[in-house]
Protein backbone atom coordinates (compact mmCIF):
# COMPACT_ATOMS: atom_id res chain seq x y z
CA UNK A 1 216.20 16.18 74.82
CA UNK A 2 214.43 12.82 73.22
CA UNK A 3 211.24 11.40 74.40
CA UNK A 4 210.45 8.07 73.53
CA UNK A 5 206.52 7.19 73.86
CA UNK A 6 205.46 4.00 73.50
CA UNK A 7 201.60 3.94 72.25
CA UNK A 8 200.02 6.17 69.38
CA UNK A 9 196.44 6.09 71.27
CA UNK A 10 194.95 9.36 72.34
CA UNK A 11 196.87 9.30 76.14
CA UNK A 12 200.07 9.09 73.62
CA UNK A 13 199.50 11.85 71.12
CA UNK A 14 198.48 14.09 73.70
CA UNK A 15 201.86 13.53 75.42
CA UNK A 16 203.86 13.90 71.88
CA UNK A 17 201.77 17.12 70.93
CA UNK A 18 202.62 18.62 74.78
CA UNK A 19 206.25 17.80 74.41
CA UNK A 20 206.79 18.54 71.12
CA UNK A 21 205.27 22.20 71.94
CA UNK A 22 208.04 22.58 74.74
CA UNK A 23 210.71 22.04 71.51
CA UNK A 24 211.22 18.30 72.52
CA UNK A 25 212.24 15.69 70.17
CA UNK A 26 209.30 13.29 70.35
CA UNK A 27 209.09 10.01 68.90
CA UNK A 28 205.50 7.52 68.94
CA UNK A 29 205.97 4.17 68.56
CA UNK A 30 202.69 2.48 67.86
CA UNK A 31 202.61 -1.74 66.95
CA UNK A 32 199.12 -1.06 65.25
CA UNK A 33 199.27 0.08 61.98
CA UNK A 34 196.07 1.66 62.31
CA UNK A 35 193.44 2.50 65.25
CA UNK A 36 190.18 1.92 65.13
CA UNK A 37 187.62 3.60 67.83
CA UNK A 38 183.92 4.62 68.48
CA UNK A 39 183.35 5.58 71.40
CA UNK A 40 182.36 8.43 73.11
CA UNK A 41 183.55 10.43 75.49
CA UNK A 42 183.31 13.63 77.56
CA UNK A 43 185.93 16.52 78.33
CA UNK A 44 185.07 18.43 81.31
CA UNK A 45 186.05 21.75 81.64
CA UNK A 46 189.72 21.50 83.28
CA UNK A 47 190.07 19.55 80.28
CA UNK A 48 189.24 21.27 77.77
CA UNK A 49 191.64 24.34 79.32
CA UNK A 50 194.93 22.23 78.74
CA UNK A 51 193.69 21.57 74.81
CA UNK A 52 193.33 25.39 74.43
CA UNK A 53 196.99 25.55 75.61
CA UNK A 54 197.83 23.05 73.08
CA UNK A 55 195.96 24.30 70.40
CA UNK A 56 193.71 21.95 70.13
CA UNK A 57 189.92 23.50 71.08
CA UNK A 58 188.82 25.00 68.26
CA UNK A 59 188.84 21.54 66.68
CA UNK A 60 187.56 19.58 69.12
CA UNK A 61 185.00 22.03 69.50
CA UNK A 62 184.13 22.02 65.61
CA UNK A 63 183.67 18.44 65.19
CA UNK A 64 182.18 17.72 69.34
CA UNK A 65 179.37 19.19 70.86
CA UNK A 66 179.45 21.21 73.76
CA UNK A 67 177.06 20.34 76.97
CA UNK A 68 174.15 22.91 77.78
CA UNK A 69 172.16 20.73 80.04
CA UNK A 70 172.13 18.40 82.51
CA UNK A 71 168.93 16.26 82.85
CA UNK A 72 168.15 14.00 85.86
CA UNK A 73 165.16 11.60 85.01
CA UNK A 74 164.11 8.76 87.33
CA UNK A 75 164.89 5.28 85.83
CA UNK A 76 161.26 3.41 86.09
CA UNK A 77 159.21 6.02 84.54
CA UNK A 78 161.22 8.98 82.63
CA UNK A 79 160.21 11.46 85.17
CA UNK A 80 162.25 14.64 85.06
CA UNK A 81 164.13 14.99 88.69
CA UNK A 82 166.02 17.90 87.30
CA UNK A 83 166.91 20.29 84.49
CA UNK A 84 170.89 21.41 85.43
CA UNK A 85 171.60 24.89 83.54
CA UNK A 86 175.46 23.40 82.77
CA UNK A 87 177.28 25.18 79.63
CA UNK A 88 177.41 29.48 80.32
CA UNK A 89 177.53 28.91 84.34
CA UNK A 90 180.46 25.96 83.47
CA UNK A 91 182.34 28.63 81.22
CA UNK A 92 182.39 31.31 83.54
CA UNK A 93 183.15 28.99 86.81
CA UNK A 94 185.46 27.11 85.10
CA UNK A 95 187.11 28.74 82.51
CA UNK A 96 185.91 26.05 79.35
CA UNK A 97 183.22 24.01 77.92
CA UNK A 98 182.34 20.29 78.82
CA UNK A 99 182.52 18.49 75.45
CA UNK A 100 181.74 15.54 74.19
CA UNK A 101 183.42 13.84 70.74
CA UNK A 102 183.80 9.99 69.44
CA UNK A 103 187.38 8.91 70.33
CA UNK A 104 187.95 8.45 66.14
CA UNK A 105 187.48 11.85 65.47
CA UNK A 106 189.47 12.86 69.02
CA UNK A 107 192.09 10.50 67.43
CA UNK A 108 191.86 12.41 64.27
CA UNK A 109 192.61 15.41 65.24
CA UNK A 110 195.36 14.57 66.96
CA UNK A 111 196.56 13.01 64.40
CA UNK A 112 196.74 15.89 62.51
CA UNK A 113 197.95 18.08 65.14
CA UNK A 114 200.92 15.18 65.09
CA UNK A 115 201.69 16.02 60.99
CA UNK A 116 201.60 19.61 61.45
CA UNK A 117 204.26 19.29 64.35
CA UNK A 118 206.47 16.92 62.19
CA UNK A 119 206.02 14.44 65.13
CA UNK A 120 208.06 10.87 63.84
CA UNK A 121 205.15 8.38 64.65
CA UNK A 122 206.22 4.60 63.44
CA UNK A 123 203.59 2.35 63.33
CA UNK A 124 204.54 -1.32 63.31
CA UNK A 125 206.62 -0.63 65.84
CA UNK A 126 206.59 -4.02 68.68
CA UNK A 127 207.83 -3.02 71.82
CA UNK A 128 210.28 -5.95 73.28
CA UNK A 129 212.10 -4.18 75.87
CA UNK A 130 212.52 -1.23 78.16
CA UNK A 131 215.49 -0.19 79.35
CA UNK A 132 214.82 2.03 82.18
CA UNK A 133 218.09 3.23 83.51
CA UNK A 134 219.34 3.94 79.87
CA UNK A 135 215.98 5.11 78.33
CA UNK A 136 216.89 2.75 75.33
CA UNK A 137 213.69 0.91 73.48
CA UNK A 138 214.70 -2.61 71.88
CA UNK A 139 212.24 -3.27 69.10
CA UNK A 140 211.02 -6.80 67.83
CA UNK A 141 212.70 -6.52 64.87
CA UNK A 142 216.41 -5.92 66.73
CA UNK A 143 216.28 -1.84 66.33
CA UNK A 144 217.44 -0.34 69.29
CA UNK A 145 216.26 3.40 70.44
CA UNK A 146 218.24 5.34 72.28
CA UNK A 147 216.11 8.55 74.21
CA UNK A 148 216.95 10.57 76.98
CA UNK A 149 213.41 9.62 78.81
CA UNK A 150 210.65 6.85 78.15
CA UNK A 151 207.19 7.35 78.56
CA UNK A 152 204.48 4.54 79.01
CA UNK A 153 201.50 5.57 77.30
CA UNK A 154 199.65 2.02 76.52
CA UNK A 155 199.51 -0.11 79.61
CA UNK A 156 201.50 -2.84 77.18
CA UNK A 157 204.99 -1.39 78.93
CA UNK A 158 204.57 -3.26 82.30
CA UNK A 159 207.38 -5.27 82.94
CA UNK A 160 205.52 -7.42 85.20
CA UNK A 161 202.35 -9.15 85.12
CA UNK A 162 199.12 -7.08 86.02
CA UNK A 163 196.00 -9.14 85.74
CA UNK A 164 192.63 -6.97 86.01
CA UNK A 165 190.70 -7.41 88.88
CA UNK A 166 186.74 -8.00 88.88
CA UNK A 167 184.90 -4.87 89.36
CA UNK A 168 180.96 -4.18 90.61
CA UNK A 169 179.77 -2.76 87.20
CA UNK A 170 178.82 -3.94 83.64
CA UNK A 171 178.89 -1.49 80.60
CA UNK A 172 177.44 -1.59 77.64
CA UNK A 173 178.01 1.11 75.01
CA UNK A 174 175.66 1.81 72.25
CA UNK A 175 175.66 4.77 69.42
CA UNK A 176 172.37 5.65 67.97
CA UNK A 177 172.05 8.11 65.01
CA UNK A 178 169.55 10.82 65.73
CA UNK A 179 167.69 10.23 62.12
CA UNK A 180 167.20 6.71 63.69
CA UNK A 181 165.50 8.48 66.97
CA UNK A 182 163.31 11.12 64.69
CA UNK A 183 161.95 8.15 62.34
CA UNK A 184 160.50 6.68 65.19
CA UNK A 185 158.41 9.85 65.69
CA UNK A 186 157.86 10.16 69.37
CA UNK A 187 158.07 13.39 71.17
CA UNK A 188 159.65 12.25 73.85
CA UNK A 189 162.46 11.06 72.00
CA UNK A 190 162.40 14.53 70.07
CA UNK A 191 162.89 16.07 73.26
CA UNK A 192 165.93 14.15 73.47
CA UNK A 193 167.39 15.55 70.51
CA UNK A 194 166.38 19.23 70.91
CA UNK A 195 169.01 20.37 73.33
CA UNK A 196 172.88 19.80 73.74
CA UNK A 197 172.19 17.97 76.92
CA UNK A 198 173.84 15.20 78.97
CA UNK A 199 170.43 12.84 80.24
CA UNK A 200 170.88 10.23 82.60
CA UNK A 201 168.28 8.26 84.34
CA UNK A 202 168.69 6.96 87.56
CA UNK A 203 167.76 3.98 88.64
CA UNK A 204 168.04 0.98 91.43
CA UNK A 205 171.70 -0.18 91.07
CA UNK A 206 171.53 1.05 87.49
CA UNK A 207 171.93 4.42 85.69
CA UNK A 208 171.89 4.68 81.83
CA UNK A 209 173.66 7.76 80.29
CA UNK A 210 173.13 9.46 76.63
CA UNK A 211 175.04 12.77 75.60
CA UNK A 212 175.07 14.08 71.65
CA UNK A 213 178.36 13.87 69.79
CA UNK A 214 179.02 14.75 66.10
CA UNK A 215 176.89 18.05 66.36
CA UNK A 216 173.94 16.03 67.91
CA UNK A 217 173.92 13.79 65.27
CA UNK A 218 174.98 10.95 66.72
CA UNK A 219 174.11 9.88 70.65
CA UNK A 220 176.67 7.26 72.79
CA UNK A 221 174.14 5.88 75.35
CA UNK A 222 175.95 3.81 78.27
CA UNK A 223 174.17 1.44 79.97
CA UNK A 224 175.69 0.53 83.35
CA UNK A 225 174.30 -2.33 85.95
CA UNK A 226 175.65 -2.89 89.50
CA UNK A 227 176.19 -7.08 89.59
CA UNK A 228 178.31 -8.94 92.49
CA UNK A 229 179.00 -11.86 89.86
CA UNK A 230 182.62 -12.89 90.33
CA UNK A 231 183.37 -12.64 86.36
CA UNK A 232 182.28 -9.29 85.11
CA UNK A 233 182.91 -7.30 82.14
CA UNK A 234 184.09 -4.07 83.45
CA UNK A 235 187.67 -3.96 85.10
CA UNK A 236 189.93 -1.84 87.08
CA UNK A 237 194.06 -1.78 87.07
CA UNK A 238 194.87 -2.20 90.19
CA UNK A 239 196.90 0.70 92.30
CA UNK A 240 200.39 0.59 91.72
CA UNK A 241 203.05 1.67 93.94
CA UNK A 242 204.76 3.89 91.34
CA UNK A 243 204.12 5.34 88.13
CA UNK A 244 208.27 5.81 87.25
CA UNK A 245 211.53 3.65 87.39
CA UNK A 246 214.66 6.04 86.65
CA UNK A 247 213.85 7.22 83.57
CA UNK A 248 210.88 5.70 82.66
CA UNK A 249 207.48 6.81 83.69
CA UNK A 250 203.64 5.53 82.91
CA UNK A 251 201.55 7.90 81.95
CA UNK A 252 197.70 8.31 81.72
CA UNK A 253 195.68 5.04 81.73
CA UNK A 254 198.67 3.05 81.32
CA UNK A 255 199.30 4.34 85.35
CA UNK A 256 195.93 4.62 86.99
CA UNK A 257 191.92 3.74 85.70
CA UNK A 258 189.51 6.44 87.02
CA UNK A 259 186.10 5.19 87.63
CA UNK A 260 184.08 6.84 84.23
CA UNK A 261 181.64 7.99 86.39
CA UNK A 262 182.41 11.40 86.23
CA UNK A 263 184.30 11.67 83.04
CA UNK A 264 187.66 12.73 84.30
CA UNK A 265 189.85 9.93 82.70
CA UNK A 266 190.77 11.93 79.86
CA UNK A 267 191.02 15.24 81.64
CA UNK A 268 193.36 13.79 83.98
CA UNK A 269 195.44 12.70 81.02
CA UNK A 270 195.30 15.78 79.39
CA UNK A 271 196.59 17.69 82.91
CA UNK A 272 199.28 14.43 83.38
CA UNK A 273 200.68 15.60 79.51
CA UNK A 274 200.59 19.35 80.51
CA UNK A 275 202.46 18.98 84.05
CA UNK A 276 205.22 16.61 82.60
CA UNK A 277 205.64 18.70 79.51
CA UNK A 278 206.36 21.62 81.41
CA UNK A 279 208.40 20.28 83.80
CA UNK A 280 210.61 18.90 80.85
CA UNK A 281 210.68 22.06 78.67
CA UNK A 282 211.73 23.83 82.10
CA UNK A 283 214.61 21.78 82.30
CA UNK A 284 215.14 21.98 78.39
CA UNK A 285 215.36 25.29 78.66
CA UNK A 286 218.26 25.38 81.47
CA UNK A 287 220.31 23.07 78.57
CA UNK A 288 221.73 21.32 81.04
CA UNK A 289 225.14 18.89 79.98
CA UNK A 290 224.22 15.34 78.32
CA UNK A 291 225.79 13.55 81.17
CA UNK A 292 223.66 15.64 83.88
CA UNK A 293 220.12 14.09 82.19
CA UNK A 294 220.26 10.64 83.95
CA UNK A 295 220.47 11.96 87.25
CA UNK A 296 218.26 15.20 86.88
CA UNK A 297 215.59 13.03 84.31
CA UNK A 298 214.47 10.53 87.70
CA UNK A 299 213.80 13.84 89.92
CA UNK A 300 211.94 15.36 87.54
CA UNK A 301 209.88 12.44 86.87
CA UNK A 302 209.39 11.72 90.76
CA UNK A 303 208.70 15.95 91.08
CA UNK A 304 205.96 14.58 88.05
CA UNK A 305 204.37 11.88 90.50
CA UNK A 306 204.13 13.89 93.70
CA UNK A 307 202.50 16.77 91.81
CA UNK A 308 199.86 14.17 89.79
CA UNK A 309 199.41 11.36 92.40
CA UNK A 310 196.98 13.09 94.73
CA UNK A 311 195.19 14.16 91.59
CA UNK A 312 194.26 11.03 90.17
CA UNK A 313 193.46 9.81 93.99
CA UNK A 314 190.66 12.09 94.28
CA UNK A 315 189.16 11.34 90.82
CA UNK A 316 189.34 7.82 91.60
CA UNK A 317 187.26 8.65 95.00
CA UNK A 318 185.29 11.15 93.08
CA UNK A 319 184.34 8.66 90.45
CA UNK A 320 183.20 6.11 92.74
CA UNK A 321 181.19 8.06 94.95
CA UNK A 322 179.24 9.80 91.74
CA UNK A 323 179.04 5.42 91.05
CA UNK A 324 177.07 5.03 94.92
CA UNK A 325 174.97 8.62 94.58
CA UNK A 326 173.71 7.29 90.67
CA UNK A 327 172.98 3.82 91.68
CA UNK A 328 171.50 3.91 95.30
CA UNK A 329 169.79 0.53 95.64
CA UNK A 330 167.74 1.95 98.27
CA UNK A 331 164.02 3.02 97.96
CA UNK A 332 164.26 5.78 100.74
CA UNK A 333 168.05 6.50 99.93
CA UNK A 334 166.58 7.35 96.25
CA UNK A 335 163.90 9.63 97.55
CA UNK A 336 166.28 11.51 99.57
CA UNK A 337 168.97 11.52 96.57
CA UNK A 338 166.26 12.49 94.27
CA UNK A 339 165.15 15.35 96.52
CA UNK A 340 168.36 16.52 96.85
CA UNK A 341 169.01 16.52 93.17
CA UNK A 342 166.24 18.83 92.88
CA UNK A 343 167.87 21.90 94.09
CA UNK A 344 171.37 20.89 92.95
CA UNK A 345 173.80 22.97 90.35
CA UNK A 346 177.03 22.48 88.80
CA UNK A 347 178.17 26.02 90.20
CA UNK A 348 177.94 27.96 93.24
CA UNK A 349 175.47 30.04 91.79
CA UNK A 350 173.23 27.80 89.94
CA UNK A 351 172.87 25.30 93.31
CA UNK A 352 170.02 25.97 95.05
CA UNK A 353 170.85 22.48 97.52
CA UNK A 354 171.66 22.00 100.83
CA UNK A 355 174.62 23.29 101.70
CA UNK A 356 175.69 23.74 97.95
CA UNK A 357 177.34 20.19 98.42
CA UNK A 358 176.66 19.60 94.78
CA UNK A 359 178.69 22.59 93.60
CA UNK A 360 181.33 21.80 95.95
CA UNK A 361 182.20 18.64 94.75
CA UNK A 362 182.01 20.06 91.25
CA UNK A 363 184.67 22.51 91.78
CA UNK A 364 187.01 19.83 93.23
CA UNK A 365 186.15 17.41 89.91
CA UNK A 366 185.59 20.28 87.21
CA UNK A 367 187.76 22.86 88.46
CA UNK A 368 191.51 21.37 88.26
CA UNK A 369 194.50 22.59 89.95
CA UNK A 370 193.36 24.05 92.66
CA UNK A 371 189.58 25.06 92.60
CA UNK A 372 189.26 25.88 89.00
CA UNK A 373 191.30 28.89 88.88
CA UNK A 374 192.57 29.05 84.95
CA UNK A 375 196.30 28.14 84.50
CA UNK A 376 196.81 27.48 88.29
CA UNK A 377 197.99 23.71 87.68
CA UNK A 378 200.56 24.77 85.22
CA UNK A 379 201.54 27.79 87.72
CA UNK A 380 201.64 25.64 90.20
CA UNK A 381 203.76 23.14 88.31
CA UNK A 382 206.14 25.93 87.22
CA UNK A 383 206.88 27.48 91.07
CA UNK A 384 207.82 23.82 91.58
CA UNK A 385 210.26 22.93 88.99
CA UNK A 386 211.87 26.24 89.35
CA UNK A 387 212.21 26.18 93.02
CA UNK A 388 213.38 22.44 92.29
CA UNK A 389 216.39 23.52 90.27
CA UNK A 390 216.83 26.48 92.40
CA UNK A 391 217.24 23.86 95.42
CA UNK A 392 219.76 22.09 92.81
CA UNK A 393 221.88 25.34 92.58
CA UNK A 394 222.21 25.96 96.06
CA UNK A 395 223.23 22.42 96.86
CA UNK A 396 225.92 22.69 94.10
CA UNK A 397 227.54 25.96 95.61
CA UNK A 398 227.40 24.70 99.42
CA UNK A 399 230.60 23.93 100.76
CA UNK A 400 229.11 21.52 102.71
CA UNK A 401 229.31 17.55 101.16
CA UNK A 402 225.62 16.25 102.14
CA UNK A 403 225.58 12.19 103.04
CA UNK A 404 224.62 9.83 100.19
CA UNK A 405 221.51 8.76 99.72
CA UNK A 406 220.77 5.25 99.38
């Protein structure tokens, strides 16, 4: 079986590394010749599960730094709201670290995950058309691809207009080297550096956020700021009514933008890559006829959908409540938020808050697949693919013609 993916980002050599692992043939077309990121960014623990099943932890965990602490401070004054214990009682509740690593040296590794896998990744490579129904990729230059699927991994692929709509936030990004922070010589801002910790201060419709990447030498600090302007900086795709036609699917940020308010964009790429890779290296396996792939390729990418749909819903809603609870505008709603902060936990047993509300909402966000049971997403996956095609061999032995479908 072929996959064609269009985009060589990190939501596309995720996708090649998955499939490739399942014994697909994978090919990355990229129209960059080379990609150049800074950023930072965080993998919370259901994340970094699927890049232990793709091989991929050690490194990211060699050249990221893994989160200890969790420090509330209040915005106006620095004052400490509260100290989260976050890397053991993370590991233990949710079977992996929460890491944070620039995108470049994410991209890197991928990279040369990509080379060891002999993935074919052609850069230069200007998507004109899509073919959905065929799977065939027409190039700028006239080349014509022929695959057995398509996947949309650079939101690029739309074959219709999709204009970003104004969003509520602005935010600015900022890396500051921690020999920068230590010249200055103030012990506050050693205190900064001492720990593997996650700070964010909280303020009225504002929250700034710094985490450590590059072994703590390096800090990403995001400044974010509530504004009702009608042009803004800071966009969201808007929903749309399906990630697949036929064979074709979008995948990652090319289908859906989470909020980054609670880090889960990634994550929920990296759990998009391991659902669809198993689904197609269970029906790899089964070797079914060439002419059978067109019509069992759009179930299994629709079986895809239904399983990852209500996933990325609920970090969407996730994301923009963690946006209202950082940014309350309101004096007394900040008292009451800070208060409640002051008990809270990222795990059942470290969350000493009301109701253990904190910890709850945490498991839903952190934990993946089903509470943060270890493997459970791909289990789950599996029981449905093989019941799927267990479904499809019962309806071919029934003596019994079912109507068409429209």
């Amino acid at each position: 079986m072929k996959v064609i993916i269009i985009g060589a980002e990190v939501d596309g050599l995720i996708c090649a590394i998955a499939y490739k692992r399942e014994q697909l043939d994978v090919i990355v077309l990229e129209q960059q010749a080379e990609i150049e990121v800074n950023a930072g960014i965080q993998i919370p623990p259901k994340g970094a599960r699927v890049l232990h099943q793709l091989d991929l932890l050690e490194a990211v965990t060699r050249k990221g730094t893994s989160t200890e602490y969790l420090d509330f401070r209040r915005f106006h004054d620095g004052a400490l709201i509260r100290s989260m214990p976050w890397g053991e009682p993370a590991r233990r509740a949710y079977g992996g670290p929460w890491l944070n690593i620039t995108r470049a040296d994410l991209l890197d590794i991928l990279l040369d995950k990509a080379r060891q896998l002999e993935i074919d990744i052609r850069p230069h490579a200007i998507v004109e058309e899509v073919h959905c129904g065929t799977a065939e990729v027409v190039l700028k230059d006239g080349a014509r691809i022929q695959g057995d699927v398509v996947i949309g991994a650079d939101d690029t692929v739309l074959n219709h207009p999709s204009p970003p709509s104004p969003a509520s936030d602005i935010a600015y990004q900022a890396t500051i080297s921690r020999s920068a922070l230590k010249a200055i010589d103030d012990g506050q801002l050693d205190e900064l550096c001492s720990k593997n910790k996650i700070t964010t201060w909280l303020g009225s419709a504002q929250h700034t956020v710094i985490f450590p990447v590059r072994q703590g030498e390096e800090l990403p600090t995001i400044l974010a700021h509530a504004t009702f302007a009608s042009q803004t900086t800071h966009h969201t795709l808007r929903d749309l009514p399906t990630w697949r036609n036929s064979r074709t699917l979008l995948l990652g940020t090319a289908s859906r933008i989470i909020p980054p308010y609670q880090a889960q964009d990634l994550a929920a790429t990296l759990e998009d890559a391991a659902v669809l890779s198993t689904l197609l290296g269970l029906l790899n396996h089964h070797s079914p006829a060439p002419d059978q792939l067109p019509r069992l390729l759009p179930e299994i990418l629709a079986l895809h959908e239904a399983l990852r749909r209500p996933a990325a819903t609920k970090a969407v809603q996730a994301g923009l409540l963690s946006c209202r609870v950082l940014q309350v505008g309101n004096p007394v709603g900040q008292v009451l938020r800070n208060w409640f902060l002051g008990g809270a936990g990222i795990t059942r047993d470290t969350d000493a808050g009301w109701l253990k509300l904190v910890s709850a909402q945490q498991e839903a966000t952190l934990g993946g697949g089903g509470g943060g049971g270890r493997g459970s997403l791909l289990d789950e996956t599996r029981a449905r693919g093989r019941g799927r095609e267990r479904g499809r061999r019962g309806r071919k032995r029934s003596t019994v013609k079912p109507p068409l479908s429209k």
